[in-house]
Protein backbone atom coordinates (compact mmCIF):
# COMPACT_ATOMS: atom_id res chain seq x y z
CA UNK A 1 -23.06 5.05 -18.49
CA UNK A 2 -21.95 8.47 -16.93
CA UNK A 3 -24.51 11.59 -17.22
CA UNK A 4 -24.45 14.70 -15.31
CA UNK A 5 -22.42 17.60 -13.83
CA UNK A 6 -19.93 18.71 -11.84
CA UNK A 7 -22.63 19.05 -9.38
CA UNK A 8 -24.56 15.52 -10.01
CA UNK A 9 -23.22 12.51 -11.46
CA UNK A 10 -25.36 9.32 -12.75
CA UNK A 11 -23.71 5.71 -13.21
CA UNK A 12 -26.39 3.25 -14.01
CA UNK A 13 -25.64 -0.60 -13.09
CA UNK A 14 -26.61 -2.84 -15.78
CA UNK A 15 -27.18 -5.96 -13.63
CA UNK A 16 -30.68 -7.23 -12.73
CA UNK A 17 -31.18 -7.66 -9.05
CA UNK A 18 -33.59 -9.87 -7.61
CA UNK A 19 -35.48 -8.69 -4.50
CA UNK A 20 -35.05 -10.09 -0.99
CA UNK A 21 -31.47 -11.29 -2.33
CA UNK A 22 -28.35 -10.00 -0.72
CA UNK A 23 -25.45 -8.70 -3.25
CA UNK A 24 -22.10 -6.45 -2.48
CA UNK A 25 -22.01 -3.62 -4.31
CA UNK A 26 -18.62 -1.60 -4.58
CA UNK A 27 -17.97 1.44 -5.96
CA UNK A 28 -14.57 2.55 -6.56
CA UNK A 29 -12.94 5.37 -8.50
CA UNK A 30 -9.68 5.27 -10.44
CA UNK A 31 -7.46 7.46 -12.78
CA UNK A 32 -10.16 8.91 -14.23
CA UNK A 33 -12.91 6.53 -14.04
CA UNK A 34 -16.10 5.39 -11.30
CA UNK A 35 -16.17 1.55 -11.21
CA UNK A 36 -19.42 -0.69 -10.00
CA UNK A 37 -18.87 -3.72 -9.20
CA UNK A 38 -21.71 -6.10 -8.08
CA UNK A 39 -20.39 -9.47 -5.83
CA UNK A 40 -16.74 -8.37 -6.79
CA UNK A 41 -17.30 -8.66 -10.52
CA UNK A 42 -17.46 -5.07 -12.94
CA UNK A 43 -20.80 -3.92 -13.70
CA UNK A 44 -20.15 -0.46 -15.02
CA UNK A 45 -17.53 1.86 -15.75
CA UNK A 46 -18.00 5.23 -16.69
CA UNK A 47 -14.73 7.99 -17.43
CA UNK A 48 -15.50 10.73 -15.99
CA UNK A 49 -12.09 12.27 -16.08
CA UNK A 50 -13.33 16.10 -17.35
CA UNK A 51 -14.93 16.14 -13.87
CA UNK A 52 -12.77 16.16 -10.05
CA UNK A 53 -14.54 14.63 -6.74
CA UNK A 54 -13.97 16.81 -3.81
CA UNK A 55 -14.71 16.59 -0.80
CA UNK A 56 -18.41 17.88 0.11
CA UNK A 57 -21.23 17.89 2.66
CA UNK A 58 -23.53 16.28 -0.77
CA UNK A 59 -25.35 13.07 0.36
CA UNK A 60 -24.33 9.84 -1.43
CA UNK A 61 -27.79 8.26 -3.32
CA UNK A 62 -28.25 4.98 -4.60
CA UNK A 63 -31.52 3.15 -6.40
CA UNK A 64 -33.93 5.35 -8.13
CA UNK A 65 -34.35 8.90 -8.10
CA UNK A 66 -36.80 11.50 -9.41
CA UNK A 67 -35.47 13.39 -12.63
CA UNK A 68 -33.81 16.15 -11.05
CA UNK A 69 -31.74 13.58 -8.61
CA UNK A 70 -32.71 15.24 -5.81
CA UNK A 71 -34.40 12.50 -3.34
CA UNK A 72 -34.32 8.58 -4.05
CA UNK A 73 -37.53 6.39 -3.93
C-alpha cells in the first residue's frame, strides 16, 4: 500500500515477522512501481508512477515511525 508525497513515501509489508529471526528484505523499484520482497518472495507492491525518485541527501527509514515519518522507533 503506497501513501505519501513527493517528499515522503510509505510502503507497508504485509508479512508478520517473528523477533530474534533473521529474514532478507529487498526492495526494488521498477517501471513505475516499489517492490518488497521478504526471503526473495513479493510482499508488497505499490505504483507509484505519478511520483520520480531522485537522487537526495533524505535518509532511508525502515520499521515504525511516528505520524509525521520523521524519526523511526
Amino acid at each position: 500500500m503506497f501513501t505519501g508525497s513527493p517528499q515522503v513515501i510509505v510502503l507497508k509489508s504485509y508479512s508478520r515477522l517473528v523477533r530474534s529471526k533473521w529474514y532478507t528484505l529487498t526492495f526494488t523499484y521498477d517501471s513505475g512501481y516499489l517492490l518488497i520482497y521478504v526471503n526473495g518472495v513479493l510482499d508488497s507492491a505499490s505504483d507509484i508512477s505519478p511520483y520520480k525518485i531522485y537522487k537526495n541527501s533524505h535518509n532511508f527509514m525502515m520499521g515504525p515511525s511516528n505520524k509525521d515519518h520523521t524519526s523511526c522507533a
